[in-house]
Protein backbone atom coordinates (compact mmCIF):
# COMPACT_ATOMS: atom_id res chain seq x y z
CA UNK A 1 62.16 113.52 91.78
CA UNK A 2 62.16 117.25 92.08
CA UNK A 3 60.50 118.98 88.88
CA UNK A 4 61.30 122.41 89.80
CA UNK A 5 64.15 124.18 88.34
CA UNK A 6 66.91 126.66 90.31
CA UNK A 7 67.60 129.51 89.62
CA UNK A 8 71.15 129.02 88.57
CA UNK A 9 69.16 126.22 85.93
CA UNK A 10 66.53 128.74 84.46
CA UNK A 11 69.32 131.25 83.94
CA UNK A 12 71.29 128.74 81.51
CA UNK A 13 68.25 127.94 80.18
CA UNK A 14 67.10 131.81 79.35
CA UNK A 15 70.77 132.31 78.21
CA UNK A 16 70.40 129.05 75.96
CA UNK A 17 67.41 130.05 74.45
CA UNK A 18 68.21 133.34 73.59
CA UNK A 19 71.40 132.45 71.71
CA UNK A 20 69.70 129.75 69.84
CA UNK A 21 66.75 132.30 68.37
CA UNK A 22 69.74 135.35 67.98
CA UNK A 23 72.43 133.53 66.93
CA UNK A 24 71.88 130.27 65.41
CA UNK A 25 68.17 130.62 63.75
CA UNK A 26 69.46 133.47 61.52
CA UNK A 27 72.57 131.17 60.38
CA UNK A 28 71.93 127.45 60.45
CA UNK A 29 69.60 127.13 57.25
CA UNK A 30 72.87 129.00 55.42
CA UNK A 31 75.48 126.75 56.80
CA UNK A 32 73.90 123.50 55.96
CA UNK A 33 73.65 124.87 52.43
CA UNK A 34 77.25 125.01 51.57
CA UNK A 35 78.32 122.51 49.78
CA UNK A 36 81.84 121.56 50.87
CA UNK A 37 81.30 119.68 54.43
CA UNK A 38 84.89 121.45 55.57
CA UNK A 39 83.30 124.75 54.86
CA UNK A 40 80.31 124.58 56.99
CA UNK A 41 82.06 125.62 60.27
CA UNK A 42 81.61 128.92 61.43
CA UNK A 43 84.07 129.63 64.04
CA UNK A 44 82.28 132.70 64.96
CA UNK A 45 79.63 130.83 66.16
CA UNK A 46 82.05 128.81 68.48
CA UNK A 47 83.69 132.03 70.26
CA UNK A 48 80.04 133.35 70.91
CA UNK A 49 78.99 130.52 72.24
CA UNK A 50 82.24 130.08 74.11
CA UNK A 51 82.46 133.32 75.47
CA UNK A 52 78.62 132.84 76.92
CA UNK A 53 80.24 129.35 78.63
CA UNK A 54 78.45 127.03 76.37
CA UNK A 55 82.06 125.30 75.48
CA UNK A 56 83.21 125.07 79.30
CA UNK A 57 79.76 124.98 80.74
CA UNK A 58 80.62 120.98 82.21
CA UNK A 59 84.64 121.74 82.98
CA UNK A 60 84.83 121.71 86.84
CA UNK A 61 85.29 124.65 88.22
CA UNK A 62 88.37 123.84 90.06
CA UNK A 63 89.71 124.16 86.40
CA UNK A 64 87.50 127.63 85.54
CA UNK A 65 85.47 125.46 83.96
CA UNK A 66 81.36 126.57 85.56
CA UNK A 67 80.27 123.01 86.67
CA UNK A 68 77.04 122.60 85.75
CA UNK A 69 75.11 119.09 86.68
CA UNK A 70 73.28 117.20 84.25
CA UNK A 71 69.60 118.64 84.33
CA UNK A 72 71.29 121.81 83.66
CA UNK A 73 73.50 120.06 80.84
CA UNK A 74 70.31 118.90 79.40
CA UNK A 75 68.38 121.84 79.21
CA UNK A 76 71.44 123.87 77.48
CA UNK A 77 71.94 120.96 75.07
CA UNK A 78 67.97 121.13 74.40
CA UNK A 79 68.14 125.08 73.77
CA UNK A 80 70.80 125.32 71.73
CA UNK A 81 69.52 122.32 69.37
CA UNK A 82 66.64 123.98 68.95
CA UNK A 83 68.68 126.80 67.23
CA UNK A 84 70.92 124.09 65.25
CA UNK A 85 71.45 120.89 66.40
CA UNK A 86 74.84 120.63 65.05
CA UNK A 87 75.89 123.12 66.63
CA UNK A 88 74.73 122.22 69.92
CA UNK A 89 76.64 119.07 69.65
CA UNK A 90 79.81 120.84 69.02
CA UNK A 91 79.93 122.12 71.89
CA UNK A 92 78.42 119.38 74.15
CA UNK A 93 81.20 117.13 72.26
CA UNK A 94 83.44 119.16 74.49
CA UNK A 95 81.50 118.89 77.80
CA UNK A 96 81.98 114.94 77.59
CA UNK A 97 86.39 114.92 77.23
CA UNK A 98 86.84 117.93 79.63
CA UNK A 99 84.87 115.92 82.35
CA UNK A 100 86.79 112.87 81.71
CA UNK A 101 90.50 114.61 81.69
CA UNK A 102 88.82 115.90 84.92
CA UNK A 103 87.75 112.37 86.15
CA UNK A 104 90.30 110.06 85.33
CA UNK A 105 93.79 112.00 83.90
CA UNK A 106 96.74 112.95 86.18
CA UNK A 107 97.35 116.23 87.98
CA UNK A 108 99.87 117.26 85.61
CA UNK A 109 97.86 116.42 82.87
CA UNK A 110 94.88 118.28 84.37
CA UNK A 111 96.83 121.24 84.53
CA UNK A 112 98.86 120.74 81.02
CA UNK A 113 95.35 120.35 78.70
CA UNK A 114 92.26 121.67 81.33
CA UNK A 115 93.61 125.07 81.68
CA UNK A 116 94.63 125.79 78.19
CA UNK A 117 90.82 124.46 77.20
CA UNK A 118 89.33 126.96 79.72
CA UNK A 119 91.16 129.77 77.93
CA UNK A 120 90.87 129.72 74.76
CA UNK A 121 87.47 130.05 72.86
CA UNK A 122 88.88 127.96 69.81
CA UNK A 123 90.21 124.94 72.25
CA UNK A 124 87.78 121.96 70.88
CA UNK A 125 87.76 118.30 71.96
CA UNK A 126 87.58 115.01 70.29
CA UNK A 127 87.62 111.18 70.53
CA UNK A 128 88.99 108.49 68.16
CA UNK A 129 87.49 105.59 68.50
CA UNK A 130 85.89 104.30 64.91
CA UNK A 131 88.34 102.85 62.34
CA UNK A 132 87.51 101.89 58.92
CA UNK A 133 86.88 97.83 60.25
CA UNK A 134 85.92 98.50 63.42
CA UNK A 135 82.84 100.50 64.91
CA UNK A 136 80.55 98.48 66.88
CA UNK A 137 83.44 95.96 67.50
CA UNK A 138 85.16 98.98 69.71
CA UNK A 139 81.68 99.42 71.79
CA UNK A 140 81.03 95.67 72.56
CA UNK A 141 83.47 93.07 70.92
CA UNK A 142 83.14 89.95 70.50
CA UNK A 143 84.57 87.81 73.21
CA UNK A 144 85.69 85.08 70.94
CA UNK A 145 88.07 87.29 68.39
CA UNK A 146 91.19 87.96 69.76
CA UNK A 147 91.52 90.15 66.72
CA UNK A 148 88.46 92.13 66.47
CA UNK A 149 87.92 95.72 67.71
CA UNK A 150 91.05 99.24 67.84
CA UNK A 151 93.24 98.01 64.80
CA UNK A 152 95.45 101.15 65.44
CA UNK A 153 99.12 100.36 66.43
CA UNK A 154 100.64 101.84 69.30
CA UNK A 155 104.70 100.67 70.11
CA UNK A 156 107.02 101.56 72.57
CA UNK A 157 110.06 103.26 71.68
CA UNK A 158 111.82 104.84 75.24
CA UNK A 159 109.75 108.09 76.30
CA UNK A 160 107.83 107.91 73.47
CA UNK A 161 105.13 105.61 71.71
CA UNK A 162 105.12 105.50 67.90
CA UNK A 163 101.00 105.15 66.65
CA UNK A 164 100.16 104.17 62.85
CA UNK A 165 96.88 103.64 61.61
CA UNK A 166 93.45 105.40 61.13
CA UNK A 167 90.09 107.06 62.73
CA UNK A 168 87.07 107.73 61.02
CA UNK A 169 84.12 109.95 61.23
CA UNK A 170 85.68 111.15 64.17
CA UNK A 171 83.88 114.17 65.76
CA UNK A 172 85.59 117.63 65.11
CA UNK A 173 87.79 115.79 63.76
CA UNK A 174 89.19 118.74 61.71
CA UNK A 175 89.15 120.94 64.02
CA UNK A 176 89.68 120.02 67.64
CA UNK A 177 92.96 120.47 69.11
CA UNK A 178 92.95 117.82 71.45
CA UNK A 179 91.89 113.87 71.18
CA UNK A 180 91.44 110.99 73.48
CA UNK A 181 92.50 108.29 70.95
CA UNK A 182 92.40 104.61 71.78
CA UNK A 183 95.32 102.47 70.20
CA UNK A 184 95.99 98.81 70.46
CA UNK A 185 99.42 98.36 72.39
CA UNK A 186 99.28 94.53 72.81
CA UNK A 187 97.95 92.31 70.25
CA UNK A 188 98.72 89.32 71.46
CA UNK A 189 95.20 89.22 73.68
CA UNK A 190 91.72 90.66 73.49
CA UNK A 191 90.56 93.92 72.78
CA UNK A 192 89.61 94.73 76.38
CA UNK A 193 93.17 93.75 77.75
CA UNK A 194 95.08 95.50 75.17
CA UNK A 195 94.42 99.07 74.64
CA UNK A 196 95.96 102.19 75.85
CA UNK A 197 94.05 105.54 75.67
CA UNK A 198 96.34 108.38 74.76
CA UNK A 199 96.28 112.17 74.67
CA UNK A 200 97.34 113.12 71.47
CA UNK A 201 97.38 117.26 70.64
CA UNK A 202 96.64 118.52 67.09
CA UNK A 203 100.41 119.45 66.92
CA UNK A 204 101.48 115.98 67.33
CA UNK A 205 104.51 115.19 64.94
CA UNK A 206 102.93 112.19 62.33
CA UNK A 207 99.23 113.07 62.86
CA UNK A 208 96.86 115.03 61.11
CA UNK A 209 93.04 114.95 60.29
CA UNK A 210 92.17 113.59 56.65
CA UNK A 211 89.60 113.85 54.07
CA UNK A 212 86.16 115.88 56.33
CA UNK A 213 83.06 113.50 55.72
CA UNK A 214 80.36 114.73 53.49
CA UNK A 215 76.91 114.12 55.47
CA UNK A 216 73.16 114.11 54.91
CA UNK A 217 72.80 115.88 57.96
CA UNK A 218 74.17 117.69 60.66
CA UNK A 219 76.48 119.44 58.30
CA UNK A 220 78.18 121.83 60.57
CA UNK A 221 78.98 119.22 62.84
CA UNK A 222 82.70 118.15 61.49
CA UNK A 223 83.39 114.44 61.09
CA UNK A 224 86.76 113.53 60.05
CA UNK A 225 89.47 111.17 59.21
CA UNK A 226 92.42 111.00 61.41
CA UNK A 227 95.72 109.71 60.38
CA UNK A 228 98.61 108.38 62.52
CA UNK A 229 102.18 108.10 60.58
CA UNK A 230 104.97 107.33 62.80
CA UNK A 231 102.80 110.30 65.27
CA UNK A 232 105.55 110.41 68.43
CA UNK A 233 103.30 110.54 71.63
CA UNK A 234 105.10 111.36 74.99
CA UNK A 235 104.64 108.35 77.50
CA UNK A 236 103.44 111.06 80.18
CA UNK A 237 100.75 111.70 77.78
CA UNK A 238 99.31 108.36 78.52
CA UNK A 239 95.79 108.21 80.31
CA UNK A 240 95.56 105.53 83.01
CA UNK A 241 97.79 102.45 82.89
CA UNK A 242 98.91 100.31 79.77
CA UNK A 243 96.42 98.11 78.16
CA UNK A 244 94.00 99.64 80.35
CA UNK A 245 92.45 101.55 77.61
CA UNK A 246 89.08 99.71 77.64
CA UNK A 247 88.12 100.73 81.07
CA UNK A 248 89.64 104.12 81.37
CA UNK A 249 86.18 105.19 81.73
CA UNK A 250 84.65 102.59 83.93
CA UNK A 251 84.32 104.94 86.75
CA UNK A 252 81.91 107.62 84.66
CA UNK A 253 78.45 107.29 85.92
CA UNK A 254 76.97 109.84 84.37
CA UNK A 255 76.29 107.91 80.70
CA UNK A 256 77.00 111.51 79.62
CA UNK A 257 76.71 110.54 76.15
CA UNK A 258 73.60 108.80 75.81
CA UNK A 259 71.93 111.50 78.02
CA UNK A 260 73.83 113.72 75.19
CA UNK A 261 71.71 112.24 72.07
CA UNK A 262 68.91 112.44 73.57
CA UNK A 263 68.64 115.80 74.73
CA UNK A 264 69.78 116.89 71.41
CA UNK A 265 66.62 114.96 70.08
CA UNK A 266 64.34 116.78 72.42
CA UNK A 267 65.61 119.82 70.87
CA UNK A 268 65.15 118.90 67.83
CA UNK A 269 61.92 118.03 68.54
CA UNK A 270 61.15 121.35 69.62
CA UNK A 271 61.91 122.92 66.75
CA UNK A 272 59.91 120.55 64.28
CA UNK A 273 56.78 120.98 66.77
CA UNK A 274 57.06 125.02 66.61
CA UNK A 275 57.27 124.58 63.12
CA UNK A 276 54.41 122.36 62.32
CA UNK A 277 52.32 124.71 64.84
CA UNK A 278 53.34 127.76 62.95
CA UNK A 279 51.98 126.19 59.37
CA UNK A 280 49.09 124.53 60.87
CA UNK A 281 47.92 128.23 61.99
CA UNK A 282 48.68 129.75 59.28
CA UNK A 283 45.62 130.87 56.50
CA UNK A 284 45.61 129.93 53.01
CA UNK A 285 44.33 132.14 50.11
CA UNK A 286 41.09 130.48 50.34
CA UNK A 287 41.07 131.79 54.47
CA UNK A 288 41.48 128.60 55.90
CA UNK A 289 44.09 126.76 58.56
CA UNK A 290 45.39 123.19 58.24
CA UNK A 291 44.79 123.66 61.65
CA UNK A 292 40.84 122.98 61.35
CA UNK A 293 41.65 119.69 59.49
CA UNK A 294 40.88 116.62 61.58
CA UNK A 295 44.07 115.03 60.09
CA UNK A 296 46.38 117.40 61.25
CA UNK A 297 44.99 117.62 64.35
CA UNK A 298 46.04 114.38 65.10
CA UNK A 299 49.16 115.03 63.47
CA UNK A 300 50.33 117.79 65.64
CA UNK A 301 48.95 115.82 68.54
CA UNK A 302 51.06 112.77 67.76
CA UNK A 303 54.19 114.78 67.23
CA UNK A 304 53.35 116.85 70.59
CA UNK A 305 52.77 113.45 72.57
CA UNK A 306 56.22 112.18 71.49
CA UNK A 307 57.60 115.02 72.43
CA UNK A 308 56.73 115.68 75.64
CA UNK A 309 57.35 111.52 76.43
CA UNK A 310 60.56 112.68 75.37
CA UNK A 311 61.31 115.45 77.45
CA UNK A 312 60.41 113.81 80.49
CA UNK A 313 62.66 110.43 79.59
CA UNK A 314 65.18 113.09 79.73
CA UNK A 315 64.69 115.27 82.43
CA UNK A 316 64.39 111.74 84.64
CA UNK A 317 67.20 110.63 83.19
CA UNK A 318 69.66 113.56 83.56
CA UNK A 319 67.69 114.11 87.80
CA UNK A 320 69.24 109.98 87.93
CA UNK A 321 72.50 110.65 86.90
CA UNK A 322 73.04 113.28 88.72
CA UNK A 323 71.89 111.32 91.86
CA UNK A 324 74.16 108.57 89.96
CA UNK A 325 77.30 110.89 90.25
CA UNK A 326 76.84 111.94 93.69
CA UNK A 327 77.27 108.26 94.59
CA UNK A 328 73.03 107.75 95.66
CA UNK A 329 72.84 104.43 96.86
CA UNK A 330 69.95 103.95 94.68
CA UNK A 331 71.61 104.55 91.42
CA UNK A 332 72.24 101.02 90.88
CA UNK A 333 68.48 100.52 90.03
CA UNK A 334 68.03 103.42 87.76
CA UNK A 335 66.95 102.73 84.16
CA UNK A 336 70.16 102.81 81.91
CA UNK A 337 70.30 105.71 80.30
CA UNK A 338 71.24 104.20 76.74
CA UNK A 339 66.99 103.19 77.47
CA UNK A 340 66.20 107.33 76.31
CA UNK A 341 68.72 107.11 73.96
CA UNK A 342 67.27 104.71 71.60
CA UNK A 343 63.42 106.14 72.45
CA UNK A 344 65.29 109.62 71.20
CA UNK A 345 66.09 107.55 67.92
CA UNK A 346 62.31 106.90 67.00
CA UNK A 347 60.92 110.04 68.33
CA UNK A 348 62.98 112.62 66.10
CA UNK A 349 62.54 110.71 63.33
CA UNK A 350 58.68 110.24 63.53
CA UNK A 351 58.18 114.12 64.79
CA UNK A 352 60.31 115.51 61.84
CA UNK A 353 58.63 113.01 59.31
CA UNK A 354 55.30 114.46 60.49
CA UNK A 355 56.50 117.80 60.64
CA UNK A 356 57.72 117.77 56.97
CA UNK A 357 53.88 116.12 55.98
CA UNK A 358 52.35 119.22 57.60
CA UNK A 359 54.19 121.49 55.38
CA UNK A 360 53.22 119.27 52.08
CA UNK A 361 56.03 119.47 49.13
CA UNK A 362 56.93 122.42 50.14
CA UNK A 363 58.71 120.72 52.85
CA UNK A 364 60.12 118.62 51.16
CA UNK A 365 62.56 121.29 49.33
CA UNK A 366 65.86 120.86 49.69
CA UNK A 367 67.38 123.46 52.72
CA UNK A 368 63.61 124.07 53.76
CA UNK A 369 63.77 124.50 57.49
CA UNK A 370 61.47 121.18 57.96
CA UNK A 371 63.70 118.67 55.20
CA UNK A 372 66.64 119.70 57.25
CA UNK A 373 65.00 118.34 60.77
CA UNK A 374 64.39 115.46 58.65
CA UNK A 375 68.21 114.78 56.98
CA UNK A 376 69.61 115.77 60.98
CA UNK A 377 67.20 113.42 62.90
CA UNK A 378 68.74 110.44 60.52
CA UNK A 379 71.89 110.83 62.14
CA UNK A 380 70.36 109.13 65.21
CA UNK A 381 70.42 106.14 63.41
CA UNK A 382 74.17 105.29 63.63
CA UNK A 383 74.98 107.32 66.23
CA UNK A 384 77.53 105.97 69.10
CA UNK A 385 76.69 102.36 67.59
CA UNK A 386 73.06 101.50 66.50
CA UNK A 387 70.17 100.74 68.14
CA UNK A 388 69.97 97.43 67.88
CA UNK A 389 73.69 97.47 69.41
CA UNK A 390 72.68 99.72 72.01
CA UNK A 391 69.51 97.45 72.88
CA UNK A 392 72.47 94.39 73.97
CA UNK A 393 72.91 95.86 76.80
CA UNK A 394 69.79 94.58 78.42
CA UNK A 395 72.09 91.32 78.97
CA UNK A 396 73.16 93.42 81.86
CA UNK A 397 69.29 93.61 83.54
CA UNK A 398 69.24 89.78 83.46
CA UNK A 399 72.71 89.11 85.42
């Protein structure tokens, strides 16, 4: 494994970091503050960020899109979450559907949703996939319930298909303007034989986004309902075949999304271990630093230890995929990257829980910058299925 960075990687880096500490720093503590969860968005925010290539940064660049592999990915994702974590994971959210429409969609589709993406700073991306009875059931379903798993309907009626039903906590949800939505198209057999995955725009006659989900954390990040009523989808706007849904993305190597989490963490991570740093040096009245306090000395060194573990968990895992993607022979015995995902789950929450110690009750204050690491590093808990979901997989390292 090569630790040293290009050129081309340190420059997305430098350009990360900067817009993190000049842009998002200054804002994020007042946008998790607002009370109404559909207010939080700042779509400012998005055409900065856009405009510096953070929203395109994984589009091919066939499509004007600037390409970047995933060490480069990861460090941007780590940057930005630094700044706001939320944030950084609206517009990574779009770096994992452009890739696919780029992977696995038609020409003509390519060319009917990539470009308009490219060119406009306000183009987001989403996925339905959750419904209100099935989650982890869409992820890994049981292979003995016919009826388990995507409860939304999709029929055939000549060029078009005719989709009723429901998403939820679907990510920018209220405000993307394209989705990849999975619907059920033959219920007669399992869940893995009869799905279709459609594109479905925002303008879509019968669909529109519901009620936007209150959270503990990650405020900014928008998580919505969306609801299908009679919504007419064109036939050409199907992805793959019919009732090929479940495998649409079966030729991804790149476990973009777990490699997504956790680099977020890292971030995350960052932040809380700047923080703690900051307090621990800082003199009381009395003259004296936390910092001379054999306690949180081994505080801060506990939080720094996790930390770094972290980062390089998800440097090797981004240097694997990318080796993964370029078709390496050796990919096949490369740790699964779902592995950092879960050690991202207990790192940001034991680093932010120490972090928020450091700082005493003042950090435990509601919108102080250290009880908002805290209420963001929960999300990890549920996030694309739990842990103990995600931990299944090792069935697959004892075929």
């Amino acid at each position: 494994m090569d630790l040293n960075l290009t050129k081309e990687q340190r420059a997305w880096q430098t350009k990360a970091r900067e817009f993190a500490r000049e842009e998002l720093r200054p804002i994020t503590l007042k946008r998790d503050a607002i009370a109404d969860p559909s207010e939080t968005f700042d779509w400012d925010i998005i055409r900065k960020g856009s405009r510096l290539g953070f929203r395109t940064a994984a589009t091919p660049k066939a499509y004007g899109g600037h390409g970047i592999d995933l060490v480069t990915q990861a460090l941007v994702m780590t940057e930005l979450a630094v700044g706001d974590s939320a944030i950084s994971k609206t517009f990574s959210q779009n770096w994992k559907w452009s890739q696919l429409i780029a992977a696995v969609c038609t020409a003509e589709q390519k060319e009917r949703f990539l470009r308009p993406f490219v060119a406009d700073d306000t183009y987001l991306l989403g996925s339905g996939s959750t419904e209100p009875n099935s989650g982890s059931d869409n992820r890994m379903p049981p292979e003995d319930d016919q009826k388990a798993g995507v409860r939304l309907r999709a029929e055939r009626r000549g060029a078009e298909w005719i989709l009723n039903g429901e998403k939820v906590f679907i990510a920018n949800g209220s405000v993307a303007k394209l989705f990849f939505v999975r619907a059920r198209t033959d219920s007669t057999v399992h869940v893995r034989k009869g799905t279709t995955l459609f594109l479905v725009p925002r303008e879509t006659p019968g669909f529109r986004h519901g009620k936007v989900f209150n959270k503990r954390g990650w405020r900014f990040y928008q998580n919505a309902e969306l609801v299908f009523e009679n919504a007419r989808v064109p036939h050409e706007n199907v992805v793959g075949e019919v009732n090929q849904g479940a495998g649409a993305r079966g030729g991804d190597r790149s476990q973009f999304g777990d490699l997504e989490l956790a680099a977020n963490a890292l971030g995350v991570c960052d932040a809380a271990v700047e923080m703690a740093m900051r307090r621990a040096a800082a003199r009381g009245e009395d003259g004296a630093r936390l910092f001379d306090h054999q306690g949180a000395q081994l505080q801060l060194s506990e939080m720094r230890m996790h930390t770094e573990a972290l980062r390089a968990f998800v440097m090797r895992t981004a240097w694997e995929r990318d080796r993964a993607v370029e078709r390496d022979p050796q990919a096949a015995h490369f740790v699964p990257a779902l592995f950092v995902t879960n050690f991202s789950r207990y790192a940001i929450q034991r680093v932010t829980a120490l972090n928020m110690e450091l700082h005493g009750a003042t950090g435990a204050l509601m919108h102080a910058g250290a009880e908002k690491l805290v209420r963001d590093a929960m999300i990890w808990t549920h996030l694309a299925g739990d842990s103990v979901v995600r931990m299944k997989a090792i069935q697959r390292e004892m075929r």
